[in-house]
Protein backbone atom coordinates (compact mmCIF):
# COMPACT_ATOMS: atom_id res chain seq x y z
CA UNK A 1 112.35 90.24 103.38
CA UNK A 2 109.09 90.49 105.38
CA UNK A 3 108.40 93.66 107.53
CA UNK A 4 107.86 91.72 110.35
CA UNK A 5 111.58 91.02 110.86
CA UNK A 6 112.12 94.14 112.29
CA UNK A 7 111.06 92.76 115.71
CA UNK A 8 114.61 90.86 115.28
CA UNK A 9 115.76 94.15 116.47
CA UNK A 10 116.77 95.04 119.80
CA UNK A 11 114.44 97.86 120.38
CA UNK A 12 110.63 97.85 122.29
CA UNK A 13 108.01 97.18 119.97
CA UNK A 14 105.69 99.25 119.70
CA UNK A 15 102.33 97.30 119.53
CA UNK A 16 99.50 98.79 116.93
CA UNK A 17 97.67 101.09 119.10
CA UNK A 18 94.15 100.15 120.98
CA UNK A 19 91.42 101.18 118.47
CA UNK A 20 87.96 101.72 120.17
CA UNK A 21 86.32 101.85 116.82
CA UNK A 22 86.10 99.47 114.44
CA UNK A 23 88.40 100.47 112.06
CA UNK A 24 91.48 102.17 112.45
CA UNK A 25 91.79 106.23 111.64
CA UNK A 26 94.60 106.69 109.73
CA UNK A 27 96.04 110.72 108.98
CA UNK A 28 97.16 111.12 105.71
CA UNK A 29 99.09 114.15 104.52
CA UNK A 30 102.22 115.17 102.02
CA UNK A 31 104.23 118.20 101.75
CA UNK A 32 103.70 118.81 97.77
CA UNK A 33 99.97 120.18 98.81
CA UNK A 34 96.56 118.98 99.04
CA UNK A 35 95.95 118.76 95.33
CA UNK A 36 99.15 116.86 94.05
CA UNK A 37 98.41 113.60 92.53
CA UNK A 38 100.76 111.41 94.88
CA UNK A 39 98.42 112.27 97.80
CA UNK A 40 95.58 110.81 95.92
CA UNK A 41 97.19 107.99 94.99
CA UNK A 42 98.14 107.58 98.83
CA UNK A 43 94.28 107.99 99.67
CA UNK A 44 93.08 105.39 97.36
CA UNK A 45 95.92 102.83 98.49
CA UNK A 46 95.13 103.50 101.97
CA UNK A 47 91.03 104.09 102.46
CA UNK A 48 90.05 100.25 102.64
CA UNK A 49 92.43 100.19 105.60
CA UNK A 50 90.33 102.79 107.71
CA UNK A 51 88.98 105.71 107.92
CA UNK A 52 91.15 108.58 105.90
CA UNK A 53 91.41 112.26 107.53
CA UNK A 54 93.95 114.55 104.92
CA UNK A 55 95.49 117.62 106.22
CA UNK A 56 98.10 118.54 104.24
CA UNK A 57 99.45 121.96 103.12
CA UNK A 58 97.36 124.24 100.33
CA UNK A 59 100.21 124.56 98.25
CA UNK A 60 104.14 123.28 97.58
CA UNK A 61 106.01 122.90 100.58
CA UNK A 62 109.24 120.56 99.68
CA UNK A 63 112.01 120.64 101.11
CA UNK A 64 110.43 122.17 104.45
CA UNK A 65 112.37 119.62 106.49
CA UNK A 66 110.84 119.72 110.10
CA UNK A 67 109.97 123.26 109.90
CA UNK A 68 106.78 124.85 111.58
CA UNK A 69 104.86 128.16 112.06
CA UNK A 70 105.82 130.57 115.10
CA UNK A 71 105.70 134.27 113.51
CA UNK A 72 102.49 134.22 111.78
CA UNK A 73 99.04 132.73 112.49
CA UNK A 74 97.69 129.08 110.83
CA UNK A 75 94.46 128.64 108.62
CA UNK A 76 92.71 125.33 108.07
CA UNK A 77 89.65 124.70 106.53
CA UNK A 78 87.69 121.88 105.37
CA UNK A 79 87.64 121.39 101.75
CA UNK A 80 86.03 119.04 99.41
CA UNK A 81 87.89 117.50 96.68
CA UNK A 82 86.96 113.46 96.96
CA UNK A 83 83.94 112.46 97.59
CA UNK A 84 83.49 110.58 101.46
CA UNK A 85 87.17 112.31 102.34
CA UNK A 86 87.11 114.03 105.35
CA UNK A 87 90.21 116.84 103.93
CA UNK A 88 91.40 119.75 105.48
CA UNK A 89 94.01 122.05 103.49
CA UNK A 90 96.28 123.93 105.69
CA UNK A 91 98.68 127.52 105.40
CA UNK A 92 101.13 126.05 107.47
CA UNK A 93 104.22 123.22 107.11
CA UNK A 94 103.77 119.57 106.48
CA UNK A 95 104.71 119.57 110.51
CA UNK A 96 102.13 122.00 111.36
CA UNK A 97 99.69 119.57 109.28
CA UNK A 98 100.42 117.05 111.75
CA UNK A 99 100.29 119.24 114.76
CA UNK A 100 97.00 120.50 114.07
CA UNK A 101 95.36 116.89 112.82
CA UNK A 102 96.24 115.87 116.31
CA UNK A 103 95.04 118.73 118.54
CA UNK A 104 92.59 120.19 116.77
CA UNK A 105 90.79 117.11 114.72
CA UNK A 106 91.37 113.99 116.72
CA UNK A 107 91.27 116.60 119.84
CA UNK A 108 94.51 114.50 121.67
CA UNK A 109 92.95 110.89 120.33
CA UNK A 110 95.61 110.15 118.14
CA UNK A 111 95.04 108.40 114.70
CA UNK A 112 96.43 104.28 114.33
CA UNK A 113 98.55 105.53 111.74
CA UNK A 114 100.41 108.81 109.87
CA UNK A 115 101.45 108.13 106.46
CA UNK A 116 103.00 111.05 104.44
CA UNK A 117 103.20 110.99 100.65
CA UNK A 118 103.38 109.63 97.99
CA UNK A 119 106.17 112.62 97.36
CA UNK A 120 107.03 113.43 93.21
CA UNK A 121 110.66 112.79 93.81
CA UNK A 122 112.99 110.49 96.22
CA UNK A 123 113.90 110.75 99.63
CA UNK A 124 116.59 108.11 100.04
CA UNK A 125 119.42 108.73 101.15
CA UNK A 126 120.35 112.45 103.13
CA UNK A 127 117.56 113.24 101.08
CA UNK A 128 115.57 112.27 104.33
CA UNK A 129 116.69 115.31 106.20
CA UNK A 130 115.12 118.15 104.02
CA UNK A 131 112.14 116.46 103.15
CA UNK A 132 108.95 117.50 103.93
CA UNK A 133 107.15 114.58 103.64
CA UNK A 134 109.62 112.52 106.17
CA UNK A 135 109.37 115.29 108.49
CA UNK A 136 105.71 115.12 108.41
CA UNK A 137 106.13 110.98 109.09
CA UNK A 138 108.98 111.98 112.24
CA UNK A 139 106.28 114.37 113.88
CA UNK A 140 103.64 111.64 113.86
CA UNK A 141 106.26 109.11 115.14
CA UNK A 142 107.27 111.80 117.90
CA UNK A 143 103.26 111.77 118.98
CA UNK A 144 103.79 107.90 119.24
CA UNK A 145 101.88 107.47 116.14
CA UNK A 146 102.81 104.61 113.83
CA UNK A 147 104.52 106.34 110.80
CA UNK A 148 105.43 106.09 107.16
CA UNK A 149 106.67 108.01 104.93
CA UNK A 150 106.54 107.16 100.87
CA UNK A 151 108.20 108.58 98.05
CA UNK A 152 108.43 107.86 94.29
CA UNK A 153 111.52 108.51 91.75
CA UNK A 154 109.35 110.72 89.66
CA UNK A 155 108.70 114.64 89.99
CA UNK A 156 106.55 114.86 87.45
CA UNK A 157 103.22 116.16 88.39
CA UNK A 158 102.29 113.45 85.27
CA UNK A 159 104.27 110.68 86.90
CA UNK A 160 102.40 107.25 87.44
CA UNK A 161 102.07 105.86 90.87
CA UNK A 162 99.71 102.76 90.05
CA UNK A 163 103.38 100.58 90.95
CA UNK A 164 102.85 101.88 94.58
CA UNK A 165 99.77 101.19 95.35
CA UNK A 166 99.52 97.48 96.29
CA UNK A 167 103.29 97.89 98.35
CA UNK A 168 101.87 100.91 99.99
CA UNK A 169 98.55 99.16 101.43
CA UNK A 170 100.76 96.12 102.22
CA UNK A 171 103.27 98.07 103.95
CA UNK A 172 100.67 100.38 106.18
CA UNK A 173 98.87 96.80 106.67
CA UNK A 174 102.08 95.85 108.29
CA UNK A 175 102.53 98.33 110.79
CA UNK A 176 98.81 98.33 111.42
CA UNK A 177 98.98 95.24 112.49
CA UNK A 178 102.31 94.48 113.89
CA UNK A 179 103.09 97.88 114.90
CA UNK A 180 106.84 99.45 114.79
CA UNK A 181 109.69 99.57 117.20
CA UNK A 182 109.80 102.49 119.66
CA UNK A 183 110.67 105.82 118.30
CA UNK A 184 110.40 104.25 114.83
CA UNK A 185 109.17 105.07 111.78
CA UNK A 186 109.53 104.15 108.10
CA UNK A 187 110.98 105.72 104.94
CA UNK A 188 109.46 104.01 101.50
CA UNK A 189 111.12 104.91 98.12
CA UNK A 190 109.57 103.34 94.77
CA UNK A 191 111.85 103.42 91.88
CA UNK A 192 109.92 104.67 88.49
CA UNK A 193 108.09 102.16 86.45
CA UNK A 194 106.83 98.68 86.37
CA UNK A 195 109.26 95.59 86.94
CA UNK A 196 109.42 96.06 90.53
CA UNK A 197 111.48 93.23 91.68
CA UNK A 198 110.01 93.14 95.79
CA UNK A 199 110.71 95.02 98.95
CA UNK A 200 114.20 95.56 100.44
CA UNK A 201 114.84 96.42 104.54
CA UNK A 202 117.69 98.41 103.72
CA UNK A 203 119.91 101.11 105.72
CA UNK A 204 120.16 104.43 104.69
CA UNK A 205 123.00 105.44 101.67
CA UNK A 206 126.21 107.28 102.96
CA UNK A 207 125.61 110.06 100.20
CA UNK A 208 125.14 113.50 100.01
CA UNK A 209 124.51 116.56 97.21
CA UNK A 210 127.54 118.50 95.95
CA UNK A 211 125.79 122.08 95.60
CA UNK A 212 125.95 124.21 92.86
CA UNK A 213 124.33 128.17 92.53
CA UNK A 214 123.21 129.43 89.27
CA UNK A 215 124.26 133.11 89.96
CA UNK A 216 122.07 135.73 87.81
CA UNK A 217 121.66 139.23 87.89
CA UNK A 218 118.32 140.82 88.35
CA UNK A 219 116.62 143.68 86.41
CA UNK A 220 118.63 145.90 88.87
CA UNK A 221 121.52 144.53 88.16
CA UNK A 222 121.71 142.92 91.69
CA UNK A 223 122.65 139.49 91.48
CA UNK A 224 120.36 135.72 92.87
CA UNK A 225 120.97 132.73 92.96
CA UNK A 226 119.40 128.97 91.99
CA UNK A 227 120.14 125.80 93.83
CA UNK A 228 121.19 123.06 91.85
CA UNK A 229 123.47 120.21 92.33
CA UNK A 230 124.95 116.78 92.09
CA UNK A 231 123.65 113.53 94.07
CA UNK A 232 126.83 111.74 94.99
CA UNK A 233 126.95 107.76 96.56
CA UNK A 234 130.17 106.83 97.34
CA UNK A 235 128.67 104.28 99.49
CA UNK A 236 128.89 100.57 97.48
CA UNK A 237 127.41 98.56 100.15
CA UNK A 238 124.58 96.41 98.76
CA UNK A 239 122.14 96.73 101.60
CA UNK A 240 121.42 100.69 101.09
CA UNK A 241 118.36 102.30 99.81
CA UNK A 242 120.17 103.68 96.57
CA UNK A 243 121.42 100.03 95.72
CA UNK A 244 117.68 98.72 96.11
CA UNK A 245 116.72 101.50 94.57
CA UNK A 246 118.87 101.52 91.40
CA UNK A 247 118.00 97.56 91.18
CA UNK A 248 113.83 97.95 91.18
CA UNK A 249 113.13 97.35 94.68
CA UNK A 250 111.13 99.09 96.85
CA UNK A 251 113.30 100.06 99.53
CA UNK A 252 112.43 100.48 103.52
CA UNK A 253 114.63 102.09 105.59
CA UNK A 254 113.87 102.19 109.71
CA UNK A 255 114.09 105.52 110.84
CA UNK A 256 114.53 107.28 114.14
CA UNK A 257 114.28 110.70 115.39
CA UNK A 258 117.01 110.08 118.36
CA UNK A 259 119.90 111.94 116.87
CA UNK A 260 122.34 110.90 119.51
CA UNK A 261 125.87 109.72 118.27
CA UNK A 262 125.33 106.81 121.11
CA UNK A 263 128.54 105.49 119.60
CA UNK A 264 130.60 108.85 120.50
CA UNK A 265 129.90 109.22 123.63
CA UNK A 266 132.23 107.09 125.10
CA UNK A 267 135.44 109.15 122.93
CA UNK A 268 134.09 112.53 124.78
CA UNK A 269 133.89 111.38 128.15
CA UNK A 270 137.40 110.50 127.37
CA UNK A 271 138.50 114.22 127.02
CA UNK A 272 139.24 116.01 129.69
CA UNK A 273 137.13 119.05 130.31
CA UNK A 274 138.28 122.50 132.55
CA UNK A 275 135.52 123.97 135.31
């Protein structure tokens, strides 16, 4: 299936932005910090396509979700780690990455495109609400900048992403040139390995994590806790990300930061409400 069926939808397309330069600026950042390997590999898939700016946290910050920094001041400061990179490492969320790249850097000119990655682990699924990395991608589609976020079914800090590469440049060539609809943006899961059988458009798994705590007892005899847990998909349907997934595709999923249940509102302006 080709990316460009999503303007099949019935949503405004967003067209690529107007670039006065002549080539596009593209923000690149991640939430597992500046020096994980996935946000290399995202730099080298990506730099023939434009000109690269990283910001991205200076150390881990998974699982984040959409969080940002109101109690405590931000720090960002150019850093050099590949050569003819313009990189920035930041104290602050994968959101405040994005926040910052676009006030502070490109000063209100907003990049052609935000693409957040490559994350060491998935984020199909309800994985998509915690992560860091597809929170970074929302904020950039909430500026109105194109937005993709990639992931890879591997947390190893050894784990190979030279599978991704071509369907990563591809995919941002896509939306760079086509654009996305309105409000849009895209989540991108590689399963581990070669054999990749092609890119699915999918919908997102009904599935969730059953959570578990590792209760321990400190030196003090107080007690903590670890989070663990099992993934569960009770959803069979073959059009989902964990179906492509599980079956070597790359899977895209079409994401949008509306949250509205439009489909409920009808049933509760059915109820009858007291003044």
């Amino acid at each position: 299936m080709k990316l460009s069926q999503f303007s099949s939808y019935n949503l405004v397309l967003l067209p690529p932005m107007k670039k006065e330069h002549s080539r596009p600026n593209i923000l690149v950042v991640n939430d597992d910090g500046i020096t994980a390997p996935g946000i290399k590999n995202l730099i080298e898939a990506v730099k023939e396509l434009g000109n690269v700016v990283v910001v991205a946290p200076d150390g881990p910050q998974s699982g984040m979700g959409h969080a940002i920094t109101i109690g405590k001041p931000l720090r960002f400061n150019k850093v050099n780690l590949y050569e003819g990179v313009e990189m920035y490492k930041c104290s602050g969320t994968p959101v405040d990455c994005v926040k910052l790249a676009v006030n502070n850097i490109f000063k209100g000119k907003k990049p052609d495109l935000c693409v957040s990655g490559i994350n060491h682990g998935l984020n199909d699924s309800i994985n998509v609400i915690y992560s860091g990395t597809m929170s970074a991608a929302v904020e950039g589609a909430i500026e109105g900048i194109p937005s993709i976020g990639f992931s890879l079914d591997d947390f190893s800090e050894e784990a190979d992403f030279s599978h991704c590469l071509k369907y990563v440049k591809t995919i941002a060539q896509q939306v760079l040139d086509n654009g996305l609809p309105q409000a849009t943006l895209l989540n991108v899961n590689f399963p581990r390995g070669a054999g990749i059988r092609g890119i699915k458009i999918c919908r997102q798994a009904n599935a969730k994590w059953t959570e578990e705590f590792d209760e321990r007892m400190d030196p003090h005899g107080r007690p903590y806790y670890w989070l663990s847990g099992v993934f569960e998909n009770n959803d069979k349907g073959e059009d989902t990300d964990v179906w492509a997934l599980e079956h070597k595709y790359v899977s895209v999923v079409p994401v949008q930061f509306d949250l509205t249940a439009h489909h409920a509102i009808p049933v509760l302006n059915s109820w009858t409400f007291n003044d």
